[in-house]
N, C-alpha and C. Protein backbone atom coordinates (compact mmCIF):
# COMPACT_ATOMS: atom_id res chain seq x y z
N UNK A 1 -10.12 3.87 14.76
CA UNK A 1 -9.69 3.57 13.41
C UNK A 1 -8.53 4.50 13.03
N UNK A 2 -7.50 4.13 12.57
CA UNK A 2 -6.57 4.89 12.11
C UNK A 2 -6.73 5.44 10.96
N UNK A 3 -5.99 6.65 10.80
CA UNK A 3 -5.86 7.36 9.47
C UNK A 3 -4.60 7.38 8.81
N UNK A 4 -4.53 7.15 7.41
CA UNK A 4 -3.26 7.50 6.86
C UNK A 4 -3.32 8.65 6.12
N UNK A 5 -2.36 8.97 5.67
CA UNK A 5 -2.55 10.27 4.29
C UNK A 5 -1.13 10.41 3.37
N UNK A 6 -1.14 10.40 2.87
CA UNK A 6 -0.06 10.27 1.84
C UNK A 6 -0.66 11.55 0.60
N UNK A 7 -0.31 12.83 0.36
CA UNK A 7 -0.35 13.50 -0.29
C UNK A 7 0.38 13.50 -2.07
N UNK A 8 -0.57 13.32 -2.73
CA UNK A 8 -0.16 13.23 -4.09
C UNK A 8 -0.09 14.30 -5.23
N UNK A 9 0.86 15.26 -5.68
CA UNK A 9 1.06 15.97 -6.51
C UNK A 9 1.70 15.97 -7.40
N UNK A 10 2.67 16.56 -8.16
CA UNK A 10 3.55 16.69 -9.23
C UNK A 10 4.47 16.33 -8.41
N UNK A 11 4.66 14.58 -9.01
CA UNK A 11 6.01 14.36 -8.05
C UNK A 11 7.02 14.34 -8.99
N UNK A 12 8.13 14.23 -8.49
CA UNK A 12 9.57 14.13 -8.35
C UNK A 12 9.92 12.36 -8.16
N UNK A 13 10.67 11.79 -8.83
CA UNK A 13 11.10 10.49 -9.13
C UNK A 13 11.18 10.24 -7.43
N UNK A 14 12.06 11.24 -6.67
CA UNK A 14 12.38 11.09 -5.13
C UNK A 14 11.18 11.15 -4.26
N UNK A 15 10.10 11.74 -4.90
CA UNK A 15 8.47 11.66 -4.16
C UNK A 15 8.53 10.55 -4.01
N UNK A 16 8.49 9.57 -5.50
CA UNK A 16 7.43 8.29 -5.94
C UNK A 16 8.15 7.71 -5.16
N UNK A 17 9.38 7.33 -4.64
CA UNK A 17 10.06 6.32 -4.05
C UNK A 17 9.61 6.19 -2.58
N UNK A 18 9.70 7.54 -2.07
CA UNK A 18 9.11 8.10 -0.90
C UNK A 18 7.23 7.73 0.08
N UNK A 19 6.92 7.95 -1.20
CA UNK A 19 5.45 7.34 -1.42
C UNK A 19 5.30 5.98 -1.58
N UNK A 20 6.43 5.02 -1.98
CA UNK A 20 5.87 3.62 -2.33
C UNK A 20 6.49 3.35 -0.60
N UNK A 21 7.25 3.88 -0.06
CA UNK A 21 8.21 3.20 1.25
C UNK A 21 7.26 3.84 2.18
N UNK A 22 6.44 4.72 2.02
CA UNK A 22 5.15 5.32 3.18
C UNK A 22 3.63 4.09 2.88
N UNK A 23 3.49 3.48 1.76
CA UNK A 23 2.86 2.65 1.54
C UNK A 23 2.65 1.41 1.83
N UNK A 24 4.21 1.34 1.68
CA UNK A 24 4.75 -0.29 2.09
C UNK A 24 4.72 -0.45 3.68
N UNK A 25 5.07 0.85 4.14
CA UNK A 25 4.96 1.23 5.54
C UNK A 25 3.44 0.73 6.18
N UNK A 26 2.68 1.12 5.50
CA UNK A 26 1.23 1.03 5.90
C UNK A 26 0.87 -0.30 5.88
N UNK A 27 1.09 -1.04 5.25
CA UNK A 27 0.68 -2.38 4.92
C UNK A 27 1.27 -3.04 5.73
N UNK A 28 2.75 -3.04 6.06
CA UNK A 28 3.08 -4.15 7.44
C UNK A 28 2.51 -3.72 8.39
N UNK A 29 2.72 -2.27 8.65
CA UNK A 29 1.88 -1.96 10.26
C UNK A 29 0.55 -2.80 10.25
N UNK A 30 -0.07 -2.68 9.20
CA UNK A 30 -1.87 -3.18 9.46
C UNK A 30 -1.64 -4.38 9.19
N UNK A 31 -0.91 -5.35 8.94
CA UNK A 31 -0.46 -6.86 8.77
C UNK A 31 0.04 -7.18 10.05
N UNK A 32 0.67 -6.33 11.15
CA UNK A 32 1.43 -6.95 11.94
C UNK A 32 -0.01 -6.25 13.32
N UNK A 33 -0.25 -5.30 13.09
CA UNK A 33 -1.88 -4.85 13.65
C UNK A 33 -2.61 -5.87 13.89
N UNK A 34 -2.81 -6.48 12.35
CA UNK A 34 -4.10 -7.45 12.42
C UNK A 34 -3.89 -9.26 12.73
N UNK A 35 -2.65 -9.13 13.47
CA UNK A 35 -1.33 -10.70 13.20
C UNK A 35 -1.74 -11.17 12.10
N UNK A 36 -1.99 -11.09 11.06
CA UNK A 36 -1.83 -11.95 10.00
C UNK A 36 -0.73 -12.24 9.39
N UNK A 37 -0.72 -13.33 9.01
CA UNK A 37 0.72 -14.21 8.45
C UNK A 37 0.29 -13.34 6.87
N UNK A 38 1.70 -13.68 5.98
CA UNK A 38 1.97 -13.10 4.64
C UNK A 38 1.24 -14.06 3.97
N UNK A 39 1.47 -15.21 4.00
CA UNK A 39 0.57 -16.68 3.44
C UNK A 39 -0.71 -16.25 3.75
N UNK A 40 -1.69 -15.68 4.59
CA UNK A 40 -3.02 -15.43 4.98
C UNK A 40 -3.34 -13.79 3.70
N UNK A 41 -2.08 -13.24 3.95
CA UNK A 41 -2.53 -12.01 2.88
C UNK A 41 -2.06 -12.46 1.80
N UNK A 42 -1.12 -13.28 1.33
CA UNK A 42 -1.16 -13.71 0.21
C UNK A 42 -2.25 -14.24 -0.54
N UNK A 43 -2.90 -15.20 0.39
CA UNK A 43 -3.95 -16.17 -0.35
C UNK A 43 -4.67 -15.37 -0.83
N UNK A 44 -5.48 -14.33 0.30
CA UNK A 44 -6.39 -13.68 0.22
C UNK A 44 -6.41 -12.40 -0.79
N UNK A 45 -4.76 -12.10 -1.11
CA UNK A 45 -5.20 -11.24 -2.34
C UNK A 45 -4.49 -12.10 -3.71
N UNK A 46 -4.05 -13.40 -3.57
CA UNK A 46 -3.65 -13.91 -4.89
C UNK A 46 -2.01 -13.54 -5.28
N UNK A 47 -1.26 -12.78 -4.40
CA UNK A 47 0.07 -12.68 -4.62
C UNK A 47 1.00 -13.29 -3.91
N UNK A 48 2.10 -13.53 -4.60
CA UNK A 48 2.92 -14.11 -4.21
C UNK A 48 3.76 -13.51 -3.02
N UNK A 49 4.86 -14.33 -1.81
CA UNK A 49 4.90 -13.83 -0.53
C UNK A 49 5.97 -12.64 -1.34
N UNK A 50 6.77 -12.92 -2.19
CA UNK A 50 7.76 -11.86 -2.83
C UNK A 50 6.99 -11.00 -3.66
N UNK A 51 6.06 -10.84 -3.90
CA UNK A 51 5.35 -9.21 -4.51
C UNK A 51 5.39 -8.96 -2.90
N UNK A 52 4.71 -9.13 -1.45
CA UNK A 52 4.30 -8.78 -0.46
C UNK A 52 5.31 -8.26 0.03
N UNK A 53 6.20 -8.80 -0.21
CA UNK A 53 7.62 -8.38 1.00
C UNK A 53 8.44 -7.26 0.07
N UNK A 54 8.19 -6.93 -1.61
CA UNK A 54 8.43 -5.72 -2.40
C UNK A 54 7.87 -5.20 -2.37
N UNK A 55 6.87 -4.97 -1.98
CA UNK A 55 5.78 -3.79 -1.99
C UNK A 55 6.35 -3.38 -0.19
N UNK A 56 5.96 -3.85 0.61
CA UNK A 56 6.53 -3.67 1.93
C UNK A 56 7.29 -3.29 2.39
N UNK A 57 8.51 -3.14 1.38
CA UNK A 57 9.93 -2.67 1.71
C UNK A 57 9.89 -1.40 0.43
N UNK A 58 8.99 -1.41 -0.56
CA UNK A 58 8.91 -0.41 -1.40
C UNK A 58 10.14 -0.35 -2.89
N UNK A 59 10.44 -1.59 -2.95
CA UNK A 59 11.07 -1.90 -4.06
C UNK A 59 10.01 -2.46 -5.06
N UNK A 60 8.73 -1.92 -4.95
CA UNK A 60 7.64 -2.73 -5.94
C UNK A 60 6.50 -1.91 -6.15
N UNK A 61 6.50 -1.20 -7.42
CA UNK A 61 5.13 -0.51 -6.98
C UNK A 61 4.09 -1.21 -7.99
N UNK A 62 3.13 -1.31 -7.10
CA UNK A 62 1.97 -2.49 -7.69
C UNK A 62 0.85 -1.55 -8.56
N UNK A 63 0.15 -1.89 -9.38
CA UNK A 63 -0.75 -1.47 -9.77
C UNK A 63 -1.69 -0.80 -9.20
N UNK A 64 -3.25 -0.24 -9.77
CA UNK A 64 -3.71 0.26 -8.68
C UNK A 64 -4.66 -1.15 -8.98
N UNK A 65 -4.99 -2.05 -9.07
CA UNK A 65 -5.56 -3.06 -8.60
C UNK A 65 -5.07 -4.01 -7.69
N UNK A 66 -3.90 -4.34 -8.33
CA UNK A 66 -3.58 -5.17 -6.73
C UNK A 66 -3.04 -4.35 -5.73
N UNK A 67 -2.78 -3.00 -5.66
CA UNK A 67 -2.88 -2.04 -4.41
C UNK A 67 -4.48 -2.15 -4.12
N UNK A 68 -5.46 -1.99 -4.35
CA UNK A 68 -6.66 -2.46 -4.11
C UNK A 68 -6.96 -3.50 -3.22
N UNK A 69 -6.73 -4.67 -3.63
CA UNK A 69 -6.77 -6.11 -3.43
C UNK A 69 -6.33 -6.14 -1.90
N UNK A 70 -5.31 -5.60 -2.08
CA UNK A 70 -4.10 -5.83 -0.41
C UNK A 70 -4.72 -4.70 0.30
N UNK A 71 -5.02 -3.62 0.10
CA UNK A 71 -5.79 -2.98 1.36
C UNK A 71 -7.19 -3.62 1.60
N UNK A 72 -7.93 -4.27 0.19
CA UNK A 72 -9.20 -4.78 1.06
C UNK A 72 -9.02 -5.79 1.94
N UNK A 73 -8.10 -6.74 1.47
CA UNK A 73 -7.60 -7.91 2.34
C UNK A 73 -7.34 -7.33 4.23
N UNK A 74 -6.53 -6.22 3.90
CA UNK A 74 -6.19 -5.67 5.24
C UNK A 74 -7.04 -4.57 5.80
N UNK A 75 -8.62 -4.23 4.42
CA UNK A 75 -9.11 -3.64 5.53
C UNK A 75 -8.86 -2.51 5.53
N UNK A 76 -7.91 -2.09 5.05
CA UNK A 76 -7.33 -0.37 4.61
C UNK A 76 -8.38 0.41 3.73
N UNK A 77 -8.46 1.99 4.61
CA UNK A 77 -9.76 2.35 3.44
C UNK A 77 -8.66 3.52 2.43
N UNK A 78 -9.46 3.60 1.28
CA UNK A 78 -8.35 4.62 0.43
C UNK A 78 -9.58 5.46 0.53
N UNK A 79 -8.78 6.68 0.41
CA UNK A 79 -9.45 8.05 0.23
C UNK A 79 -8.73 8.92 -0.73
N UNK A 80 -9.65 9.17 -2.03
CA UNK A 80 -9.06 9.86 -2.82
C UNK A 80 -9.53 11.57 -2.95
N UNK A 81 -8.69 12.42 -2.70
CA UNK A 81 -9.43 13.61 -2.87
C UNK A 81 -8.43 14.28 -4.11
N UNK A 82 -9.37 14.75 -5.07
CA UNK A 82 -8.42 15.29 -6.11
C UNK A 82 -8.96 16.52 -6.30
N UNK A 83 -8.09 18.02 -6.53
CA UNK A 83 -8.20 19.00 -6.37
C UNK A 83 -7.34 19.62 -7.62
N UNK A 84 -8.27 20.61 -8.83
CA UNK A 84 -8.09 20.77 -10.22
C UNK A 84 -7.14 22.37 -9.55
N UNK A 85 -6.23 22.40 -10.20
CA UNK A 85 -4.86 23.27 -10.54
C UNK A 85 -5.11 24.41 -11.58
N UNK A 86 -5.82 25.10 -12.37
CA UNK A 86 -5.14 25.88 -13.38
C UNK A 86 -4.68 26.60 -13.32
């Protein structure tokens, strides 16, 4: 099983961009991993093939529900670890 990790802190506008194109990253690999067609992850999470192919290329950052939706579709596990600062 693969692991991803994408580290989340006090970002920087140049993080978030960074972070949506390491995201989008993740989602074709495990789309092209699992051969599924965009029409097969479309159906299955309800979006259209152009949210899929903006999120993918990272010109789209989706909610955290339909970021949800598209990793369960693909099967992607999220792991949240949050760690308090004062």
């Amino acid at each position: 099983m693969e692991r991803y990790f994408i580290t989340l802190k006090f970002m920087k506008k140049s993080d978030l961009t960074s972070t949506r194109l390491k995201l989008g990253s993740i989602i074709e690999n495990k789309k092209n991993q699992l051969n599924l067609t965009e029409e097969e992850i479309c159906q299955a999470a309800n979006i259209t093939k152009n949210t899929l192919k903006r999120i993918e290329k990272g010109r789209f950052s989706p909610g955290t529900d339909l970021l949800l939706l598209v990793f369960d579709t693909l099967n992607i596990k999220l792991k949240i670890d949050s760690e308090i600062v004062n």
